[in-house]
C-alpha atoms as a PDB file:
ATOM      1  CA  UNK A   1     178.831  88.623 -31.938  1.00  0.00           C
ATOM      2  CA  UNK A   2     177.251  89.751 -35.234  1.00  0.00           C
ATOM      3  CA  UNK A   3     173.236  90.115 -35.311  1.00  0.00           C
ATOM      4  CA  UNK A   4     171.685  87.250 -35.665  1.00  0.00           C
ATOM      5  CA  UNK A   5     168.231  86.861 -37.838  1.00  0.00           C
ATOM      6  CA  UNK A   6     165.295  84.666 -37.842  1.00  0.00           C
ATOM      7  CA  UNK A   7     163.197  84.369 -41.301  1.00  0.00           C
ATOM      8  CA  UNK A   8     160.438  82.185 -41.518  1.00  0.00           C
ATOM      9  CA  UNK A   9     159.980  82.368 -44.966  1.00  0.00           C
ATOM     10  CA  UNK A  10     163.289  84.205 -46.869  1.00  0.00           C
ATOM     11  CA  UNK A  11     163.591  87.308 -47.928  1.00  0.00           C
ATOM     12  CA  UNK A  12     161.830  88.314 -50.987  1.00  0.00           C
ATOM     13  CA  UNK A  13     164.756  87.914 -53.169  1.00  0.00           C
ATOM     14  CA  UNK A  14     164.782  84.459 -52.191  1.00  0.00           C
ATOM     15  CA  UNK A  15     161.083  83.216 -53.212  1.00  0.00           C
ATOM     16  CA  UNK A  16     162.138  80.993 -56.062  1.00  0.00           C
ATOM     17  CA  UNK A  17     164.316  78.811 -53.542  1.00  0.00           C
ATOM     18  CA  UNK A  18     160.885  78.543 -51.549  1.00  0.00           C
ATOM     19  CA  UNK A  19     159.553  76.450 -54.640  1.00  0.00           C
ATOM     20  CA  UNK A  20     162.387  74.004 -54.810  1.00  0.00           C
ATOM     21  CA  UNK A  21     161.962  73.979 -50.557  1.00  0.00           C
ATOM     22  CA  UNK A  22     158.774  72.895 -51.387  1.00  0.00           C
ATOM     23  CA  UNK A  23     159.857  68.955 -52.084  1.00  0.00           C
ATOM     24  CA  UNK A  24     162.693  69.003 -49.641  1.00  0.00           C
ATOM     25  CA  UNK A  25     162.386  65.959 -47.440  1.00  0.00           C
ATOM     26  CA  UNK A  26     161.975  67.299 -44.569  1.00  0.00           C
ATOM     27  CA  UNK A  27     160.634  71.234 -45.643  1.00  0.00           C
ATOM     28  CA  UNK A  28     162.408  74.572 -44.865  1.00  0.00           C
ATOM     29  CA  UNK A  29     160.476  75.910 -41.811  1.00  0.00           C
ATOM     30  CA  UNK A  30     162.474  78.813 -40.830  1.00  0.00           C
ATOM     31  CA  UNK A  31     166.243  80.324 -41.766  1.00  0.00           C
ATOM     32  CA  UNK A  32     168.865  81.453 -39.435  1.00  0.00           C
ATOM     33  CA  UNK A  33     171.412  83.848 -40.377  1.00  0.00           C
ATOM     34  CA  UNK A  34     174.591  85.970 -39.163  1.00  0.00           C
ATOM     35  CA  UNK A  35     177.238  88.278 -40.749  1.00  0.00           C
ATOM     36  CA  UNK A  36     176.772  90.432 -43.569  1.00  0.00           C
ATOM     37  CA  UNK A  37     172.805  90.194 -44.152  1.00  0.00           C
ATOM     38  CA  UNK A  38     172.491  92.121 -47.767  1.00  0.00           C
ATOM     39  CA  UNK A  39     174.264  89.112 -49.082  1.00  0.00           C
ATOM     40  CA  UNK A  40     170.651  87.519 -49.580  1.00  0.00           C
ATOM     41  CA  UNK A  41     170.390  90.169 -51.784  1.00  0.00           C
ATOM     42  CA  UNK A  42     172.732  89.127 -54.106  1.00  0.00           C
ATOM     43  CA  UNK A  43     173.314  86.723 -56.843  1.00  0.00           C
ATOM     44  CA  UNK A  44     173.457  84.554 -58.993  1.00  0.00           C
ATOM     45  CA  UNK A  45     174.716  81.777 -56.795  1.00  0.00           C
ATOM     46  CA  UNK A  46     176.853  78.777 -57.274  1.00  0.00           C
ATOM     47  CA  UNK A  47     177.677  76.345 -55.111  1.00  0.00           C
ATOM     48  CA  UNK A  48     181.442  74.697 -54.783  1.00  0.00           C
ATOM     49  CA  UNK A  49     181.628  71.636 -52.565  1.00  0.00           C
ATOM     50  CA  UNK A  50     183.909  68.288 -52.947  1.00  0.00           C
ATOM     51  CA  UNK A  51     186.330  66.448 -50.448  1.00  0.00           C
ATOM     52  CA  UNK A  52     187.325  66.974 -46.956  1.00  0.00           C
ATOM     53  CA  UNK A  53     190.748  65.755 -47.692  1.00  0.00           C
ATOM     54  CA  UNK A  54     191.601  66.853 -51.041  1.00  0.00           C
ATOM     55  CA  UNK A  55     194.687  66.488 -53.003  1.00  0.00           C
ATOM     56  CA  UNK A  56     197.102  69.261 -53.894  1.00  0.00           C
ATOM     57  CA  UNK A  57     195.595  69.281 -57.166  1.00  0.00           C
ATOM     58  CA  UNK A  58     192.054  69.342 -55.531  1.00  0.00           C
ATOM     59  CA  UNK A  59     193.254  72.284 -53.106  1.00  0.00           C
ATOM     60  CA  UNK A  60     194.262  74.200 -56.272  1.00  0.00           C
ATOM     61  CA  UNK A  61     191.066  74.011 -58.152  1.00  0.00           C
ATOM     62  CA  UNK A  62     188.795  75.147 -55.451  1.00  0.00           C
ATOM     63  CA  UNK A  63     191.364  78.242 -54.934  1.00  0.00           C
ATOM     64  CA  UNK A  64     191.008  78.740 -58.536  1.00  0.00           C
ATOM     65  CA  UNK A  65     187.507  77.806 -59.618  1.00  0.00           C
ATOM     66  CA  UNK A  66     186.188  79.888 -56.598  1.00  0.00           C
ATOM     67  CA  UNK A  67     188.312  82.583 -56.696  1.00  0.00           C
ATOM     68  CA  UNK A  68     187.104  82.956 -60.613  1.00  0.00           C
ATOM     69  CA  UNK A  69     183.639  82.715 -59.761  1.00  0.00           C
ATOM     70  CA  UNK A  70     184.154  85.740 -57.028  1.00  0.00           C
ATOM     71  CA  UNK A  71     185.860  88.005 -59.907  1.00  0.00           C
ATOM     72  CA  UNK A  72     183.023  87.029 -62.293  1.00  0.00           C
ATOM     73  CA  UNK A  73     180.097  88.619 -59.487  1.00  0.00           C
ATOM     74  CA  UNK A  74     178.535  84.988 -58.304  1.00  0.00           C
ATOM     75  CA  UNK A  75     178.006  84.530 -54.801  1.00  0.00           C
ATOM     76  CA  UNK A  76     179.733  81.232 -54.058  1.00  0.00           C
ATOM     77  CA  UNK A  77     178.094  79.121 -51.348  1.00  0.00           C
ATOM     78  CA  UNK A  78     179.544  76.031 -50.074  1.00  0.00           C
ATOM     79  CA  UNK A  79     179.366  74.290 -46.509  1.00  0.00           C
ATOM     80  CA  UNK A  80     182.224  76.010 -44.563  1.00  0.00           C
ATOM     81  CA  UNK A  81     183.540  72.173 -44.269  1.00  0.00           C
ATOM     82  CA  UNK A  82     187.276  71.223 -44.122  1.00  0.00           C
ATOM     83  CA  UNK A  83     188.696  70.822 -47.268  1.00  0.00           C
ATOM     84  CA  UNK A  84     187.627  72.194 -50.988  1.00  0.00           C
ATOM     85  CA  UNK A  85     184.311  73.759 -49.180  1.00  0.00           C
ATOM     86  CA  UNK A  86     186.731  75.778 -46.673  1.00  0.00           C
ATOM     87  CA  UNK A  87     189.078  76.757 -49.592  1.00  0.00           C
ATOM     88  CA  UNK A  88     186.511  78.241 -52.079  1.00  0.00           C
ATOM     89  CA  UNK A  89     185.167  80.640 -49.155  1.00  0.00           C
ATOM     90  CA  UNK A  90     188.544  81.155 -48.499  1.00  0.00           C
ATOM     91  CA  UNK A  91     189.480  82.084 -51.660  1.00  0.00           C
ATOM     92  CA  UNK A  92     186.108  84.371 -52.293  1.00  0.00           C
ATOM     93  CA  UNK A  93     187.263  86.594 -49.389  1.00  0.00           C
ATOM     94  CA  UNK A  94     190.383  86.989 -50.366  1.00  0.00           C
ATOM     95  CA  UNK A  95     188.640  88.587 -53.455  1.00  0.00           C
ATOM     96  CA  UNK A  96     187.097  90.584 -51.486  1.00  0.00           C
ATOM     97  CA  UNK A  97     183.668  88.973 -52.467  1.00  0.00           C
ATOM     98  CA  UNK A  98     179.987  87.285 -51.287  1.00  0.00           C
ATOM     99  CA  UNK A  99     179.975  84.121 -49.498  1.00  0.00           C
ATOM    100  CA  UNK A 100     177.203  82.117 -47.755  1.00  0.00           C
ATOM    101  CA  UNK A 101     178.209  79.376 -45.765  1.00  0.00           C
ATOM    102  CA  UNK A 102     175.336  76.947 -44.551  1.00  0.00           C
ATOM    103  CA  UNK A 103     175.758  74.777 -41.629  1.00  0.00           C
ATOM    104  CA  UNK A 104     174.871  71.727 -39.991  1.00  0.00           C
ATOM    105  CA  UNK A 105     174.288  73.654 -36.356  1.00  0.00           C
ATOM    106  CA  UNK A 106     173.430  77.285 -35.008  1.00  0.00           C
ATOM    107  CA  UNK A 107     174.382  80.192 -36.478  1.00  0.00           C
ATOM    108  CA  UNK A 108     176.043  80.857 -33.054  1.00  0.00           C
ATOM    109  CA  UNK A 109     178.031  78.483 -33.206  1.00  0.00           C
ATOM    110  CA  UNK A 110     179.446  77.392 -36.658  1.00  0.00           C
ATOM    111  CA  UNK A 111     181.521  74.495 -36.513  1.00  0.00           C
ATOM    112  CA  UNK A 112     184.656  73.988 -37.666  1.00  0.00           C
ATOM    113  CA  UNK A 113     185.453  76.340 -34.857  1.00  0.00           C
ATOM    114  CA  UNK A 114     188.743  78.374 -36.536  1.00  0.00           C
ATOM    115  CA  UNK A 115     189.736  81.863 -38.208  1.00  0.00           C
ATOM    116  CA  UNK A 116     188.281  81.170 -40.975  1.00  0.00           C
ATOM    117  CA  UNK A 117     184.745  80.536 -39.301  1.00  0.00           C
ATOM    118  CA  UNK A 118     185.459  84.261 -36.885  1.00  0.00           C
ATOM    119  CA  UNK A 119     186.115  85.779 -40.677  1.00  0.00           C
ATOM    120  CA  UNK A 120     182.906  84.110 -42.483  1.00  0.00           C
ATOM    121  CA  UNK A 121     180.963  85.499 -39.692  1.00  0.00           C
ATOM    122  CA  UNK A 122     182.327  89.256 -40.233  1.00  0.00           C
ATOM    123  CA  UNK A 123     182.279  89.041 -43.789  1.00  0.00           C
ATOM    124  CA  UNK A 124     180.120  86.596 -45.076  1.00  0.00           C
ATOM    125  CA  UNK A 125     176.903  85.248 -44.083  1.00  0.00           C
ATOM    126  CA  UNK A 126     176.511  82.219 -42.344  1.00  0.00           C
ATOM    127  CA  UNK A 127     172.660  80.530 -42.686  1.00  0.00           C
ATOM    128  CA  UNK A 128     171.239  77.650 -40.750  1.00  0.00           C
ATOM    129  CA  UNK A 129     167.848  76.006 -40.254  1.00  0.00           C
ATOM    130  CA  UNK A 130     168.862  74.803 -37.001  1.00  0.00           C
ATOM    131  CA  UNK A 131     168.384  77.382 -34.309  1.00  0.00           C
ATOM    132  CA  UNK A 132     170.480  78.865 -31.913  1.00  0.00           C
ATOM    133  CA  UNK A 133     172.069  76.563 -29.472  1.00  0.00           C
ATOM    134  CA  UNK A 134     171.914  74.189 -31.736  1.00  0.00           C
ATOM    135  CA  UNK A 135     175.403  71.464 -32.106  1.00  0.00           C
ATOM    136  CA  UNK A 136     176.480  69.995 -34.731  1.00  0.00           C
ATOM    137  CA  UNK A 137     175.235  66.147 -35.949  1.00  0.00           C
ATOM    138  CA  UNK A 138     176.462  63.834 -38.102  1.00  0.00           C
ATOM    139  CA  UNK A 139     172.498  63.413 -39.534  1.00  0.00           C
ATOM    140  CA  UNK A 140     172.443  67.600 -39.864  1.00  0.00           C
ATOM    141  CA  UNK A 141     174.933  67.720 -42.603  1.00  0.00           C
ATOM    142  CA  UNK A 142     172.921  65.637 -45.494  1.00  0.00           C
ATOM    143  CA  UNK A 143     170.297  67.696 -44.325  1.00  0.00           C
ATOM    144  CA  UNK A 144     172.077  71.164 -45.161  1.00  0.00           C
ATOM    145  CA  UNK A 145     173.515  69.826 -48.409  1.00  0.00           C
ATOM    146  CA  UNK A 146     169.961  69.729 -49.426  1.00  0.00           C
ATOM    147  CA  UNK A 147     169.692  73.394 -48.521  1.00  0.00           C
ATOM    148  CA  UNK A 148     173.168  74.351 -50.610  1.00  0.00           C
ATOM    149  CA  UNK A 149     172.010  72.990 -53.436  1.00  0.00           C
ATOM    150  CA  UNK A 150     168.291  74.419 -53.404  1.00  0.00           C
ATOM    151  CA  UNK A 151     169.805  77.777 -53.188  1.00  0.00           C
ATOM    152  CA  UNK A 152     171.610  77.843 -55.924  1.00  0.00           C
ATOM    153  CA  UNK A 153     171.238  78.201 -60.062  1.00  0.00           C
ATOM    154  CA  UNK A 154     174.323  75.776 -60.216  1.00  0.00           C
ATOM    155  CA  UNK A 155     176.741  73.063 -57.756  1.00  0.00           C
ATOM    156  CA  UNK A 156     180.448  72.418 -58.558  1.00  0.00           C
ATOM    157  CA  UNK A 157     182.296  69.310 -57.544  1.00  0.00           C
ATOM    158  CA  UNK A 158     185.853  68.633 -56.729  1.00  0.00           C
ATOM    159  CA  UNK A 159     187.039  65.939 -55.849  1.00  0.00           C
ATOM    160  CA  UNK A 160     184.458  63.597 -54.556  1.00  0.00           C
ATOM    161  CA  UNK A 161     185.115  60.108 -52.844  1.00  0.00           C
ATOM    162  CA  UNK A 162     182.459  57.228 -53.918  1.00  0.00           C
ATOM    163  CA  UNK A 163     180.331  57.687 -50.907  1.00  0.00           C
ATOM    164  CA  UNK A 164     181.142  61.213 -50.648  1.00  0.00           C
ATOM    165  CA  UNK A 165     178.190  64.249 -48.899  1.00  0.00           C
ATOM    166  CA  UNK A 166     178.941  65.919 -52.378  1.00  0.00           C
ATOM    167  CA  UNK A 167     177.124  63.557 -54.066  1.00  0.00           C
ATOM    168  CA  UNK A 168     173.973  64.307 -52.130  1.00  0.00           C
ATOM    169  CA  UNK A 169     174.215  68.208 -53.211  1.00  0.00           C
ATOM    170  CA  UNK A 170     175.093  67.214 -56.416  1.00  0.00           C
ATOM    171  CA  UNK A 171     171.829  64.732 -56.868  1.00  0.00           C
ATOM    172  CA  UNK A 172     169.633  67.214 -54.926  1.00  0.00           C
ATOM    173  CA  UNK A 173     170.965  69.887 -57.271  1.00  0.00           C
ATOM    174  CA  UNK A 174     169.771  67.802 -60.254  1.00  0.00           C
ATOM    175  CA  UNK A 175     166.628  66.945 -58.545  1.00  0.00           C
ATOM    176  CA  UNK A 176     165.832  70.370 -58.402  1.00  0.00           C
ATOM    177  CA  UNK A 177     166.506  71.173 -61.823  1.00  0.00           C
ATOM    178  CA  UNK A 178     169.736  72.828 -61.119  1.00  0.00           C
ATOM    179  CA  UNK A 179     172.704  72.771 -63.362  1.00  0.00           C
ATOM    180  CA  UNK A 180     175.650  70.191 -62.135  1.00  0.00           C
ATOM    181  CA  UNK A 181     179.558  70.650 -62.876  1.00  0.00           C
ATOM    182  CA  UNK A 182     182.265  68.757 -61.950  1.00  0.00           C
ATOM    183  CA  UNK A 183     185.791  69.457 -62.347  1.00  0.00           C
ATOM    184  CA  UNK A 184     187.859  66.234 -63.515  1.00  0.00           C
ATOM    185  CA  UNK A 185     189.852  63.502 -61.164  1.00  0.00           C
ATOM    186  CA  UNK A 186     192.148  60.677 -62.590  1.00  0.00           C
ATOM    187  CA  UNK A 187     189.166  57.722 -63.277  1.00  0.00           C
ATOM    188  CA  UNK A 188     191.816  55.439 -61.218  1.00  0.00           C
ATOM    189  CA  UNK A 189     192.143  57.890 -58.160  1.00  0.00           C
ATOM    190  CA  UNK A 190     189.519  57.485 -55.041  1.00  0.00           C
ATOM    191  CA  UNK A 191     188.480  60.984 -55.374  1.00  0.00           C
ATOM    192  CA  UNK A 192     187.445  60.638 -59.116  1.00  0.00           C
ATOM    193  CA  UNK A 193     185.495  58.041 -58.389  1.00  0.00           C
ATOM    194  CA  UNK A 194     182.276  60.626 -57.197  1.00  0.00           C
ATOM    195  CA  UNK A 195     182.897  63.232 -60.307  1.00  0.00           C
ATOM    196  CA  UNK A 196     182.654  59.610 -62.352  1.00  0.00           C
ATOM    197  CA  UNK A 197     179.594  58.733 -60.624  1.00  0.00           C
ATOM    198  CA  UNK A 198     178.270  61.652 -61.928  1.00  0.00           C
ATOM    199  CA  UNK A 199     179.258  62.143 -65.084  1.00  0.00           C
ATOM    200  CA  UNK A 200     177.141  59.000 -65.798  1.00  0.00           C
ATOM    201  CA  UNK A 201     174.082  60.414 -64.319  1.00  0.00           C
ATOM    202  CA  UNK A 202     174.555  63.499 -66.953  1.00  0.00           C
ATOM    203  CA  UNK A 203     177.087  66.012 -65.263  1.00  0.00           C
ATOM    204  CA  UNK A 204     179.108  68.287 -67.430  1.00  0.00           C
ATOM    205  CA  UNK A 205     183.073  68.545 -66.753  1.00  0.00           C
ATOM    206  CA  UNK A 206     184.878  71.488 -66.722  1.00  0.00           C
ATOM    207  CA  UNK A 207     188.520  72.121 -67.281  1.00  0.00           C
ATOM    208  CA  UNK A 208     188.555  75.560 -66.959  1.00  0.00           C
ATOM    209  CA  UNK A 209     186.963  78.689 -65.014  1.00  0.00           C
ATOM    210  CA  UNK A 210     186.283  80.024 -68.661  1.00  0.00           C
ATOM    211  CA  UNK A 211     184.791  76.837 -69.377  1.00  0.00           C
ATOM    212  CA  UNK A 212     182.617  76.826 -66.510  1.00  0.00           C
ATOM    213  CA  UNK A 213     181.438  81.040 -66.909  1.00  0.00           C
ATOM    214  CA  UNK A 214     181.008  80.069 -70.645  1.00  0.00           C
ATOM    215  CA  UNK A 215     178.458  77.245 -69.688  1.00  0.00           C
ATOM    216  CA  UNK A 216     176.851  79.235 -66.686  1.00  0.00           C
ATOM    217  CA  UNK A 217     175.906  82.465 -69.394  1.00  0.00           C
ATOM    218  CA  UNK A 218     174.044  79.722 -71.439  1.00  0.00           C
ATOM    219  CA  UNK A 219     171.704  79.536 -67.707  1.00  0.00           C
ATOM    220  CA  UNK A 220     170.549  83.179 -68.714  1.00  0.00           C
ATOM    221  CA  UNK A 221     167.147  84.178 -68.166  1.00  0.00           C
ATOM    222  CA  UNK A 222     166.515  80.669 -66.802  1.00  0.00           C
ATOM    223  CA  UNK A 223     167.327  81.286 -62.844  1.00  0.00           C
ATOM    224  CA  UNK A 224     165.541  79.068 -60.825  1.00  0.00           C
ATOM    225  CA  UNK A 225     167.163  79.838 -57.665  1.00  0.00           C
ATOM    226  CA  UNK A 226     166.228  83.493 -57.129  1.00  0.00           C
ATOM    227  CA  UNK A 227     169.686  84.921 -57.859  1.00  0.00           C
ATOM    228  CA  UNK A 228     169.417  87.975 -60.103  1.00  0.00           C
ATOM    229  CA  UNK A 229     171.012  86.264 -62.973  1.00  0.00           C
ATOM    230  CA  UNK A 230     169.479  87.531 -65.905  1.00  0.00           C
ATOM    231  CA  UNK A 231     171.029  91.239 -64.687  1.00  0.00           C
ATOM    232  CA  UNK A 232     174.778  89.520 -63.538  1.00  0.00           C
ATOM    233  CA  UNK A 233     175.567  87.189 -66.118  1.00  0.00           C
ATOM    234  CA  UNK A 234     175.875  89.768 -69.088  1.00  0.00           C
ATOM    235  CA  UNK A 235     178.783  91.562 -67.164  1.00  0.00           C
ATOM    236  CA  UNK A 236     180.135  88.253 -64.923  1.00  0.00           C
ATOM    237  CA  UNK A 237     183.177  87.790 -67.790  1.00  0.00           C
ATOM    238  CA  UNK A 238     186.323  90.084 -66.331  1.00  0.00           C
ATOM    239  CA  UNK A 239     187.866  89.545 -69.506  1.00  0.00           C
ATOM    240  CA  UNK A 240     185.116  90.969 -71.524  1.00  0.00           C
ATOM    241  CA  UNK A 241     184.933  93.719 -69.153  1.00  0.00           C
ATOM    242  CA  UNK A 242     188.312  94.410 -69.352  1.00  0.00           C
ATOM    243  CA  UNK A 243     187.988  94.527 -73.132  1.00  0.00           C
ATOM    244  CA  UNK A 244     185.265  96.864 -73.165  1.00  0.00           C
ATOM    245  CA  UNK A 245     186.057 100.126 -75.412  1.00  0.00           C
ATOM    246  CA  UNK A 246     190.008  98.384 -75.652  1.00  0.00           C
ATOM    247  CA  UNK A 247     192.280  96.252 -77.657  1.00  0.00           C
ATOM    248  CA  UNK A 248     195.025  94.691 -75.036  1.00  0.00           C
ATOM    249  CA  UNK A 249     197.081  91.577 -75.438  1.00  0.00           C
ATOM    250  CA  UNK A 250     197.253  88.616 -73.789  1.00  0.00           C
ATOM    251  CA  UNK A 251     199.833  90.071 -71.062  1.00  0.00           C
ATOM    252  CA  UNK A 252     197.512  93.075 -70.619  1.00  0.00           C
ATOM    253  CA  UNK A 253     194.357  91.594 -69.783  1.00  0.00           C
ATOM    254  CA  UNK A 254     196.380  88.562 -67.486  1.00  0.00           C
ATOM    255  CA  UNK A 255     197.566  91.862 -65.551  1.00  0.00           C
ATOM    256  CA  UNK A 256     194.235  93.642 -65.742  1.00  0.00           C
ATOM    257  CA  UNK A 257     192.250  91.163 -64.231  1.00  0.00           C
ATOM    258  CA  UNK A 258     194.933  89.559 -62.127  1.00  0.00           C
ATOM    259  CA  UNK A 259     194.824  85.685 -63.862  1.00  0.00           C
ATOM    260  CA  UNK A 260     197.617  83.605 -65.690  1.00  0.00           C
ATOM    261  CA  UNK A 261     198.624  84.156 -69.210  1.00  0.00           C
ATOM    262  CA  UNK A 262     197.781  80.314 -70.097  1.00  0.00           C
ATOM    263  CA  UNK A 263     193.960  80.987 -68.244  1.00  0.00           C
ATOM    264  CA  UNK A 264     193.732  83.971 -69.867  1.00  0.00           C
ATOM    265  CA  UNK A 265     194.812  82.479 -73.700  1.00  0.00           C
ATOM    266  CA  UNK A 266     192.184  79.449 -72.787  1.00  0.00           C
ATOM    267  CA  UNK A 267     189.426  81.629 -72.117  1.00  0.00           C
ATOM    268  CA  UNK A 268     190.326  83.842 -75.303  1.00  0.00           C
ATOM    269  CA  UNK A 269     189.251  80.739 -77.332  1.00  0.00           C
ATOM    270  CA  UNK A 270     186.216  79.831 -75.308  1.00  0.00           C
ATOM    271  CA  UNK A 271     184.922  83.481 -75.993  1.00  0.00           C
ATOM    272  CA  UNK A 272     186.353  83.838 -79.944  1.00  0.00           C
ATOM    273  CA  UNK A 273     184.641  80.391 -80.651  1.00  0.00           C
ATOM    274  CA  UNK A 274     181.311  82.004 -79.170  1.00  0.00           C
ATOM    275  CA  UNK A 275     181.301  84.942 -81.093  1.00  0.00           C
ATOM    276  CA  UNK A 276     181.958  87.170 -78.075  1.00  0.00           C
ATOM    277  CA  UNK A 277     186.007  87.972 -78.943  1.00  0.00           C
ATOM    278  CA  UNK A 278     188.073  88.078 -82.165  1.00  0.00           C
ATOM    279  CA  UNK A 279     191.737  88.662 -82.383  1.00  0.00           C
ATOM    280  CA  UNK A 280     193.064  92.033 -84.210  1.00  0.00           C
ATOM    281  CA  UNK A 281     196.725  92.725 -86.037  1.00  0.00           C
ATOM    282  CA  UNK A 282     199.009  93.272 -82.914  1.00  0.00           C
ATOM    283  CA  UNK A 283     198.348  90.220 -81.330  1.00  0.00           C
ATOM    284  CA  UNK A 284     195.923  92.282 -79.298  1.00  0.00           C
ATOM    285  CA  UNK A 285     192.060  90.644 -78.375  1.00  0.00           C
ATOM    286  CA  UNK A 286     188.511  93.164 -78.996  1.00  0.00           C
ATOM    287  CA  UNK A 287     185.334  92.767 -78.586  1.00  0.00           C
ATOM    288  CA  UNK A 288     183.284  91.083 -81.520  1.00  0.00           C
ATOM    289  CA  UNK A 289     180.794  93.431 -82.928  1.00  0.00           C
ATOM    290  CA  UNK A 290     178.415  90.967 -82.126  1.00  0.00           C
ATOM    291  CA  UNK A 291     179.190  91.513 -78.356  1.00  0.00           C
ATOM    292  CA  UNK A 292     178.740  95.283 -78.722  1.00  0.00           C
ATOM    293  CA  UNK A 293     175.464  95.587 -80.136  1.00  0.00           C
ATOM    294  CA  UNK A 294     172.501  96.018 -78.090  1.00  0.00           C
END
């Protein structure tokens, strides 16, 4: 079994979370962790939670949301649930990227037990505030969505039911100052009726990873969470790195940074309407001079 730590206040790197722990009901005495330690190190951090039982559709945008998150340097944390919180840290180590998973029991003994759980623990971390030895209970699980969402700059729903734990992460997320995202369900459809919910209370939608890196650069120098934002988010784009001392075309930069033409042509606008791209004879994308000066 992988080392297993006891904090009793976070590391360093994590002393902004300790002010948001402050007005958790009930406080953050002490952190558990296992796996791959030096991923408290990193950051920023987003968190990607929705449905247990999601819908083809909802399978597909955690795979892809995540996924883009990983390739743009955020650590993605989620809840290591069944469903669109399994998926994303799924998807994040198939990128060969950060996850934290934090759980409603022991680090010892993470729960869903499954491969996916034996392959957080090796390459991800896993982080509790329930001690070893610890089960899971129904009442622990509101308790660590309070924890997901106070350890990150920014939450992500998809696909939430009206009643749904998402919507606790989400509204502790807001209460913490925290930027809120969800990504959009039918209105008609059971689990569209959370993202709904919260659109009302003041969430933004987001059809699109580029949407969602566009809106997460605007959190620059305003990190709340203790993730080293202000240093990530300048380089987090992979299409903007991939343009970087270049001109390529759409099909270049899809096979450059491994994402679909149509993603690829979506984001294009999102970054030409900011100032950040412009489009040359060729059909081939640079970077604005804007972009490139200091």
């Amino acid at each position: 079994m992988q080392s297993i730590q006891r904090w009793e206040r976070p590391p360093d790197d994590w002393a902004k979370p300790l002010e948001g722990f402050i007005g958790l009901d009930p406080p953050v005495k002490t952190f558990w962790t296992r796996g791959q330690h030096e991923l408290q190190q990193l950051g920023p951090r987003v968190a990607v939670v929705g449905s247990r039982s999601p819908t083809s559709y909802g399978r597909d945008q955690a795979q892809r949301f995540a996924g883009a998150l990983a390739r743009a340097g955020c650590v993605v944390v989620s809840g290591l649930a069944r469903g669109v919180d399994g998926i994303a840290h799924e998807a994040v180590l198939d990128e060969g990227a950060p996850t934290i998973a934090v759980l409603g029991c022991g680090v010892d003994q993470p729960w869903p037990v499954g491969q996916l759980t034996e392959r957080m623990a090796r390459e991800g971390l896993l982080l509790s505030e329930f001690g070893p030895g610890i089960s899971p209970r129904r009442h622990h699980f509101p308790m660590r969505n309070r924890i997901i969402a106070a350890l990150c700059d920014a939450t992500l729903v998809i696909e939430a039911a009206h009643r749904s734990g998402s919507l606790i992460t989400a509204r502790w997320a807001a209460d913490l100052g925290r930027a809120v995202f969800v990504v959009p369900q039918a209105v008609d459809h059971p689990l569209g009726l959370g993202a709904l919910r919260l659109l009302r209370e003041g969430a933004t939608a987001v059809g699109s990873p580029g949407q969602l890196l566009t809106d997460l650069e605007s959190l620059r120098g305003t990190s709340r969470a203790g993730g080293e934002w202000g240093e990530h988010v300048g380089d987090m784009d992979p299409i903007l790195r991939a343009l970087e001392g270049d001109a390529l075309s759409v099909e270049s930069l899809s096979s450059r940074v491994n994402q679909p033409v149509l993603e690829i042509s979506t984001r294009l606008v999102d970054l030409e309407l900011d100032g950040r791209v412009r489009r040359i004879p060729g059909g081939l994308w640079v970077v604005s001079a804007r972009q490139q000066s200091p």
